[in-house]
C-alpha atoms as a PDB file:
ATOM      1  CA  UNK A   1      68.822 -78.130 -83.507  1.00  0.00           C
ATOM      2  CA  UNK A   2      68.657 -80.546 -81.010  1.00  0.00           C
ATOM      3  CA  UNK A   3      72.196 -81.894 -79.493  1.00  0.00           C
ATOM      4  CA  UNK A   4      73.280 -85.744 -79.641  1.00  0.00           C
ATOM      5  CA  UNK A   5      73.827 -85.846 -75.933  1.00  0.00           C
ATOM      6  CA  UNK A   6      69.780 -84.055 -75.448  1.00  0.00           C
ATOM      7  CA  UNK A   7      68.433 -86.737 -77.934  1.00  0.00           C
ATOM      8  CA  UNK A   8      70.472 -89.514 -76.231  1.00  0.00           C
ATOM      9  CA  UNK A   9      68.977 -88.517 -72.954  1.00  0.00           C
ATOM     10  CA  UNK A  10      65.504 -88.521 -73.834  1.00  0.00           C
ATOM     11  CA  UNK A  11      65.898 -92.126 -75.009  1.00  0.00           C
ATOM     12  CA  UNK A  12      67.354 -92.656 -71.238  1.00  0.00           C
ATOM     13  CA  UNK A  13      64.893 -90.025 -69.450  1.00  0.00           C
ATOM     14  CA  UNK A  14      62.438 -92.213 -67.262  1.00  0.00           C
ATOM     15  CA  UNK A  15      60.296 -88.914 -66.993  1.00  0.00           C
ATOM     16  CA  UNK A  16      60.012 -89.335 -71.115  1.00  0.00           C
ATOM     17  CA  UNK A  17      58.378 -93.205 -70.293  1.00  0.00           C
ATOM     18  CA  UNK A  18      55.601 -90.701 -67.805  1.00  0.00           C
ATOM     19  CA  UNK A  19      55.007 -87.948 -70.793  1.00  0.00           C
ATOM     20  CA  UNK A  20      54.173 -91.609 -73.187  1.00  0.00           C
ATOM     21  CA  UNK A  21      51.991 -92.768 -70.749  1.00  0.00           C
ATOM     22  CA  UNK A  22      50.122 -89.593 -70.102  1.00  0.00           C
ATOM     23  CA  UNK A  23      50.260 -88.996 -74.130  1.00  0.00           C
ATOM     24  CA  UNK A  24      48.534 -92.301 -74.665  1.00  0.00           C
ATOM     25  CA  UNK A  25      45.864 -91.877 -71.745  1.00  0.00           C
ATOM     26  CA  UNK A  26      45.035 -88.598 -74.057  1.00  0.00           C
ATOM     27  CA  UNK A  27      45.121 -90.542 -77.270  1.00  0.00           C
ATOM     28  CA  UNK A  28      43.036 -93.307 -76.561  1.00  0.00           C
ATOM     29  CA  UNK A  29      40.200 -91.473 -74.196  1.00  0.00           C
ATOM     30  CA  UNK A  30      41.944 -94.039 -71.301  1.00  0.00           C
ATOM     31  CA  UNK A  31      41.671 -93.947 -67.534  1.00  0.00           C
ATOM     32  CA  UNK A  32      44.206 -93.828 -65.322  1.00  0.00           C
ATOM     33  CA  UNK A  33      43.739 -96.850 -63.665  1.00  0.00           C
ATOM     34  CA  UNK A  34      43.733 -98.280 -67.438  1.00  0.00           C
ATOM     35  CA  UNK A  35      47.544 -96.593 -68.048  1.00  0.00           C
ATOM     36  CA  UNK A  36      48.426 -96.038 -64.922  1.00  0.00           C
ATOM     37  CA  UNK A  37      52.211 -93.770 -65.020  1.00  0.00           C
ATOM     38  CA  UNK A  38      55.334 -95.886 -65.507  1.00  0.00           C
ATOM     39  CA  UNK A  39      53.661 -97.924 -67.842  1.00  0.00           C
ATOM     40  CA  UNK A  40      56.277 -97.003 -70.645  1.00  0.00           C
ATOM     41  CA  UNK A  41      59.730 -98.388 -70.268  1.00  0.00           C
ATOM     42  CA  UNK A  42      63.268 -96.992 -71.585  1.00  0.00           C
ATOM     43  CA  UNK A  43      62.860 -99.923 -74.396  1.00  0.00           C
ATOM     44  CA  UNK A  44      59.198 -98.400 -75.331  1.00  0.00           C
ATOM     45  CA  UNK A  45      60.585 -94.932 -75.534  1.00  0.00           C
ATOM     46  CA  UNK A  46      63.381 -95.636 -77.604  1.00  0.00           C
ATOM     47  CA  UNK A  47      60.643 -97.322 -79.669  1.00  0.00           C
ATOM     48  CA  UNK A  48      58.406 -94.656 -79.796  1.00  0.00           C
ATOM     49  CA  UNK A  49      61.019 -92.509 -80.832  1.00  0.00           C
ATOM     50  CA  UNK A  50      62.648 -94.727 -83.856  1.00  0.00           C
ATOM     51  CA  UNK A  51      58.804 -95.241 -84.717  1.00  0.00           C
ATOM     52  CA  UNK A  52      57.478 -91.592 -85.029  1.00  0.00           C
ATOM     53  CA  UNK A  53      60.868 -90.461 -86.867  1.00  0.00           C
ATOM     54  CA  UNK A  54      60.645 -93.353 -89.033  1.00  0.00           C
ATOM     55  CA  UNK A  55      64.437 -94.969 -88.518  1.00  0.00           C
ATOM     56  CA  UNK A  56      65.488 -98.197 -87.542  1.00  0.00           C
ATOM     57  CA  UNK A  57      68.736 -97.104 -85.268  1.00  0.00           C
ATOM     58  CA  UNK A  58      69.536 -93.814 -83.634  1.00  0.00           C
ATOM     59  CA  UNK A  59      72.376 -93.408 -85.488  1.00  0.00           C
ATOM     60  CA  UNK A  60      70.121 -92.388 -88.788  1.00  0.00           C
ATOM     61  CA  UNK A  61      69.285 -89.657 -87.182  1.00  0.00           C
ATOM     62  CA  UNK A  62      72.946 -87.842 -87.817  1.00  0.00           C
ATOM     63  CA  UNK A  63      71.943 -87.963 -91.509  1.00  0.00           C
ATOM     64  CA  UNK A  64      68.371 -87.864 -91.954  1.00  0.00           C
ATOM     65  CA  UNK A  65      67.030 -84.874 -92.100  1.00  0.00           C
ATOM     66  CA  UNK A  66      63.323 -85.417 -91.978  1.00  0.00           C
ATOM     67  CA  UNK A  67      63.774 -87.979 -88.957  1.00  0.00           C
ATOM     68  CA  UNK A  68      65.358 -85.332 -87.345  1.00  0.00           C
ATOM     69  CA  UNK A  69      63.132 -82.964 -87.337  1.00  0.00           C
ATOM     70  CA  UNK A  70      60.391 -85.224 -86.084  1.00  0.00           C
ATOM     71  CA  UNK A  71      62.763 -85.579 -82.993  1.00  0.00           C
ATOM     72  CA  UNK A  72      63.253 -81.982 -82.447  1.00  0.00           C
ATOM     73  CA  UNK A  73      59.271 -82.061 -82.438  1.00  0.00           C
ATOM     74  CA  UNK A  74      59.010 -84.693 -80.075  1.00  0.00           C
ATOM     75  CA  UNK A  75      61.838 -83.525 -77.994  1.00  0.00           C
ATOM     76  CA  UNK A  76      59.568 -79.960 -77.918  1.00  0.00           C
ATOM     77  CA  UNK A  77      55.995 -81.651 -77.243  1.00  0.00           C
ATOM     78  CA  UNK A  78      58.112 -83.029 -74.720  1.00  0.00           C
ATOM     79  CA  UNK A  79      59.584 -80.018 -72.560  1.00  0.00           C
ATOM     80  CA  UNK A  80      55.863 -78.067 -73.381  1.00  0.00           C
ATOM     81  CA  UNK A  81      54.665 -80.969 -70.828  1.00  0.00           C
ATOM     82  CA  UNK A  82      57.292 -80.754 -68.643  1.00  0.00           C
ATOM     83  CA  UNK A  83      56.749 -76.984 -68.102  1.00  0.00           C
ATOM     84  CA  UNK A  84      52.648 -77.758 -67.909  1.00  0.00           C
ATOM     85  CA  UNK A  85      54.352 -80.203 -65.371  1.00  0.00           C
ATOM     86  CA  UNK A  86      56.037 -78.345 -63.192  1.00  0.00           C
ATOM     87  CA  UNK A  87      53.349 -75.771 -63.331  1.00  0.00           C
ATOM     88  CA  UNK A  88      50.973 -77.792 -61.918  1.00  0.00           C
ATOM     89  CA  UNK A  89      53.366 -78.757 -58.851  1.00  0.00           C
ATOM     90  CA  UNK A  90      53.628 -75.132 -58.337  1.00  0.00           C
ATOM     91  CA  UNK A  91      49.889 -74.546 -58.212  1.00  0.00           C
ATOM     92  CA  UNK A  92      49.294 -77.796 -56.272  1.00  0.00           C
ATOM     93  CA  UNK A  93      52.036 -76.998 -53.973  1.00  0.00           C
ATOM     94  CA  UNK A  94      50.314 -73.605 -53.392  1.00  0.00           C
ATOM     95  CA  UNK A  95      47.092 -75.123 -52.541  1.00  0.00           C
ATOM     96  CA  UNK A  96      48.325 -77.454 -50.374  1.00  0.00           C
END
């Protein structure tokens, strides 16, 4: 289960704002140039997050089970990118 403090941070995590913006570019078939990174604010992630685990404050999720599930599902997506991430910078910073 995820920890308050971990889902906190993500709704603070400007790096969470990048994952949106490459998650949308995905999504919608987009261009770069048309989403370029840092689209996403803190205010759109917290957003995206009350949206997708259907709640109106982030309080609900200390007694909603089903909404927090969906976060510990985001919150996993998530760090799956960030390792794909960081991978990449490795191999990048191998070729370079």
């Amino acid at each position: 289960m995820t920890e308050k403090g971990g889902q906190q941070a993500l709704y603070q995590n400007v790096r969470f704002g990048l994952y949106l913006d490459c998650r949308r570019r995905q999504a919608k078939a987009l261009e770069y140039q048309q989403l370029p990174d840092g689209t996403h604010s803190l205010e759109d992630c917290a957003d995206f997050i009350r949206h997708s685990c259907r709640i109106q404050r982030r309080a609900e999720l200390d007694h909603n089970d089903t909404a927090r599930a969906m976060l510990e599902r985001i919150v996993a997506d998530y760090q799956r990118w960030e390792r794909q991430q960081r991978m990449l910078d490795q191999i990048a910073g191998g070729m370079a």
